[in-house]
Structures are given as structure tokens and as C-alpha cells.
Protein backbone atom coordinates (compact mmCIF):
# COMPACT_ATOMS: atom_id res chain seq x y z
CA UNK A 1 -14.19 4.84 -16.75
CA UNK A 2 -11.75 2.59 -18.16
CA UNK A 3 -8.14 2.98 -16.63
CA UNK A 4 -5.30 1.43 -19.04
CA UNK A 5 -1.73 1.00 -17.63
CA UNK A 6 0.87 0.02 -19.65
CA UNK A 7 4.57 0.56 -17.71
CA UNK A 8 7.75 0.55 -19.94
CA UNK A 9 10.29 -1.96 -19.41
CA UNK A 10 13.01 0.40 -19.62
CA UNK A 11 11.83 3.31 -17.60
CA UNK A 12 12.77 3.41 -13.84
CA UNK A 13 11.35 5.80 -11.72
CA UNK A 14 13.06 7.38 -8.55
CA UNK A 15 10.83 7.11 -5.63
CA UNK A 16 9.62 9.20 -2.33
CA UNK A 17 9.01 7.62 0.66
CA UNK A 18 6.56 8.96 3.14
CA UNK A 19 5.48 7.47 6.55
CA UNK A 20 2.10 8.55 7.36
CA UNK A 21 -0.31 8.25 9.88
CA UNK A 22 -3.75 6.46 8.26
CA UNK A 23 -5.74 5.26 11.22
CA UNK A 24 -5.53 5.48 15.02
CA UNK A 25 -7.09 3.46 17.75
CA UNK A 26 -7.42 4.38 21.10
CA UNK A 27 -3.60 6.19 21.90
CA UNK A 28 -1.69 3.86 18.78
CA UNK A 29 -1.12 5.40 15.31
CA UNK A 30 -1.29 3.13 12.91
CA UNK A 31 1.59 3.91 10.13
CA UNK A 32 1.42 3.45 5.91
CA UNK A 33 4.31 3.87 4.09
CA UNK A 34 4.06 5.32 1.04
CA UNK A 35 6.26 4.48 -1.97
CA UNK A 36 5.78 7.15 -4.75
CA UNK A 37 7.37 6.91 -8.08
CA UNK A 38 8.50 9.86 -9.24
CA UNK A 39 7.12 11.10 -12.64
CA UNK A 40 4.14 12.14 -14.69
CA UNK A 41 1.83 9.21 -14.09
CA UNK A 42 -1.14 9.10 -12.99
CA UNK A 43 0.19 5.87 -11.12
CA UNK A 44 -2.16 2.56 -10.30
CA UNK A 45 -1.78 2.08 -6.70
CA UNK A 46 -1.18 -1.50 -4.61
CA UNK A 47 -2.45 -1.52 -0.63
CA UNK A 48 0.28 -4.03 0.47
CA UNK A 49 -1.01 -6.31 3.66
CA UNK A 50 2.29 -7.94 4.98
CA UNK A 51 2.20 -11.44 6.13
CA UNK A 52 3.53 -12.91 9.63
CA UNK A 53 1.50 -16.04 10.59
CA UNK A 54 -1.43 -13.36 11.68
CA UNK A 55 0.79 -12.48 14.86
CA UNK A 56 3.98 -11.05 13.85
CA UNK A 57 5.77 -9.44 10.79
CA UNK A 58 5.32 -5.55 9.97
CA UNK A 59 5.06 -3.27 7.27
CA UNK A 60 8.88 -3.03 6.83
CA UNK A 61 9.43 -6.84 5.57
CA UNK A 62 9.04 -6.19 2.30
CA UNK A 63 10.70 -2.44 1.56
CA UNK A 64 13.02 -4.11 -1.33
CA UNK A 65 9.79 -5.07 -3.26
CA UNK A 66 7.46 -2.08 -2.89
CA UNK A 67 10.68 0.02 -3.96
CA UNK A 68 10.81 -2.33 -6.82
CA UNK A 69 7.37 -1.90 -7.65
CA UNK A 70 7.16 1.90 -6.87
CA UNK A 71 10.30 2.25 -9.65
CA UNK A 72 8.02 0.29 -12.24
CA UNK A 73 5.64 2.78 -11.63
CA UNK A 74 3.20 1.52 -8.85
CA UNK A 75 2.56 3.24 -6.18
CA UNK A 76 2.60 0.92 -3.37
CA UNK A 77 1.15 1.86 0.46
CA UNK A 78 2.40 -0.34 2.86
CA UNK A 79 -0.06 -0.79 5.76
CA UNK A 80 0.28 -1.29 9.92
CA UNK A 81 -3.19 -3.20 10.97
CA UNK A 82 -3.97 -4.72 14.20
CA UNK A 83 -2.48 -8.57 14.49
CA UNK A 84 -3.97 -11.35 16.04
CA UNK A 85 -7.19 -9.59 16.24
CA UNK A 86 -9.22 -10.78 13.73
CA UNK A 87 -11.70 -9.98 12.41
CA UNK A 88 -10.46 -6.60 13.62
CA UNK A 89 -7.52 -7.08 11.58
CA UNK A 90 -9.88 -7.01 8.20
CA UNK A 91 -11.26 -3.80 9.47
CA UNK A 92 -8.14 -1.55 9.34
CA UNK A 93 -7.22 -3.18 6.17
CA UNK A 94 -10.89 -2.39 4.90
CA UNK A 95 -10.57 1.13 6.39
CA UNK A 96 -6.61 1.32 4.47
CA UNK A 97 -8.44 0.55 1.21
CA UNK A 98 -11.07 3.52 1.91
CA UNK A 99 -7.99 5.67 3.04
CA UNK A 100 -6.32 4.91 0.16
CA UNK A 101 -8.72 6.10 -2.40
CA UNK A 102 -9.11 9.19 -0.93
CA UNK A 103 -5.65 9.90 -1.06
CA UNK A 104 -4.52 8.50 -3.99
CA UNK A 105 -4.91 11.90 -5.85
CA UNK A 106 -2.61 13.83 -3.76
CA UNK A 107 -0.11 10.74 -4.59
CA UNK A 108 -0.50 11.08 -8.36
CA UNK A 109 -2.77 7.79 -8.28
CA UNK A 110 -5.74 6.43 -9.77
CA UNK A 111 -8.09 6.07 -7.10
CA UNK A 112 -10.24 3.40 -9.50
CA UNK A 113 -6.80 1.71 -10.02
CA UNK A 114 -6.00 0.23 -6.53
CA UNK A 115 -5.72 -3.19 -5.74
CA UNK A 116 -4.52 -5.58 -3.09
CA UNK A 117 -1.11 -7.92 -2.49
CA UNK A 118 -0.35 -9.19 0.49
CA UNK A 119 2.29 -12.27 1.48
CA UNK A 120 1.74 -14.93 3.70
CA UNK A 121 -1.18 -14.43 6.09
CA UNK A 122 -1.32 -10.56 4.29
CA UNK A 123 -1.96 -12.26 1.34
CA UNK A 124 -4.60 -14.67 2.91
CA UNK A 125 -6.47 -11.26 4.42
CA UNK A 126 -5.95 -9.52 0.81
């Protein structure tokens, strides 16, 4: 199926904000927050892997974007993942991506429409 997206210039949406539990290891949840624009979509969806020289930096760094994005009509899910642990640090972000698409319906998303961004080392794993 072919998936067009076209988002208007003009048109901001208001956005919900959800912290959720995706993935667990051993006794640590591992957190995504969710940045839903509000309105009649179906909305393309961005996994968002932050950066932090592979040892620091968390899914908070870059709220002021993914609101911007989630406004323009992108639902963005921003992702905990084990640090300085790799390669085990590509497998929660490979198990986010999985996540994600099973989800995306219940977020008004397009589970064929989901891609990656990522800054930093995120965007190195991405």
C-alpha cells in the first residue's frame, strides 16, 4: 500500500503526551514517550533514538522538537534503551521499532509509515 502524507503549513495540532512502559529488563522499565497530535490523521510516526556520546543523554533532551514535530502532525515516540551496552543498545531500539508498529493504531498512526531520527550517537544507532 502506498501511504501519502502531505501536512499543511498552517495547521497546528495540539498534542497528548503519554509516558509508557515499552520494554522491561530484568526489574527496569524502560519508558517511551509518546507525542500525539491531536486530530483526524492517520499520523506517520518517527521512533526518536536520543543521542549522548553512547553513555549519557535521555529521552527528555529533545521534548521542544518532538512537540514541534507532533504539532506538524507526526507522531513522535521517544525511546529509553540501554546505554553503553552495545550491541544491546540496537536491540531495544530494534524491539521499539517492533513495539511501535503494533501500537501505532491505537495512536492514530500508520504502522507502514514509521521511520527513524535520532541525534548524535541516536542518530548514529538510527
Amino acid at each position: 500500500a502506498t501511504v501519502g502524507y502531505m501536512p499543511s503549513a498552517m495547521l497546528v495540532h495540539d498534542v497528548d503526551i503519554d509516558d509508557v512502559e515499552y520494554l522491561r529488563h530484568d526489574d527496569k522499565p524502560f519508558l517511551a514517550t509518546i507525542f500525539k497530535p491531536v486530530g483526524q490523521g492517520p499520523f506517520p510516526v518517527a521512533l526518536e533514538v536520543h543521542g549522548g556520546c553512547w553513555c549519557r543523554g535521555s529521552r527528555e533532551k529533545s521534548r521542544p522538537t518532538n512537540v514541534a514535530l507532533a504539532q506538524r502532525g507526526v507522531i513522535v515516540v521517544a525511546i529509553d534503551f540501554r546505554t553503553c551496552a552495545y550491541p544491546a543498545s540496537l536491540a531495544d531500539i530494534h524491539y521499539a521499532v517492533r513495539w511501535a508498529k503494533g501500537e501505532a493504531p491505537s495512536w492514530n498512526g500508520v504502522p507502514e509509515c514509521i521511520g527513524l531520527l535520532g541525534t548524535s550517537s541516536g542518530a548514529h544507532q538510527a
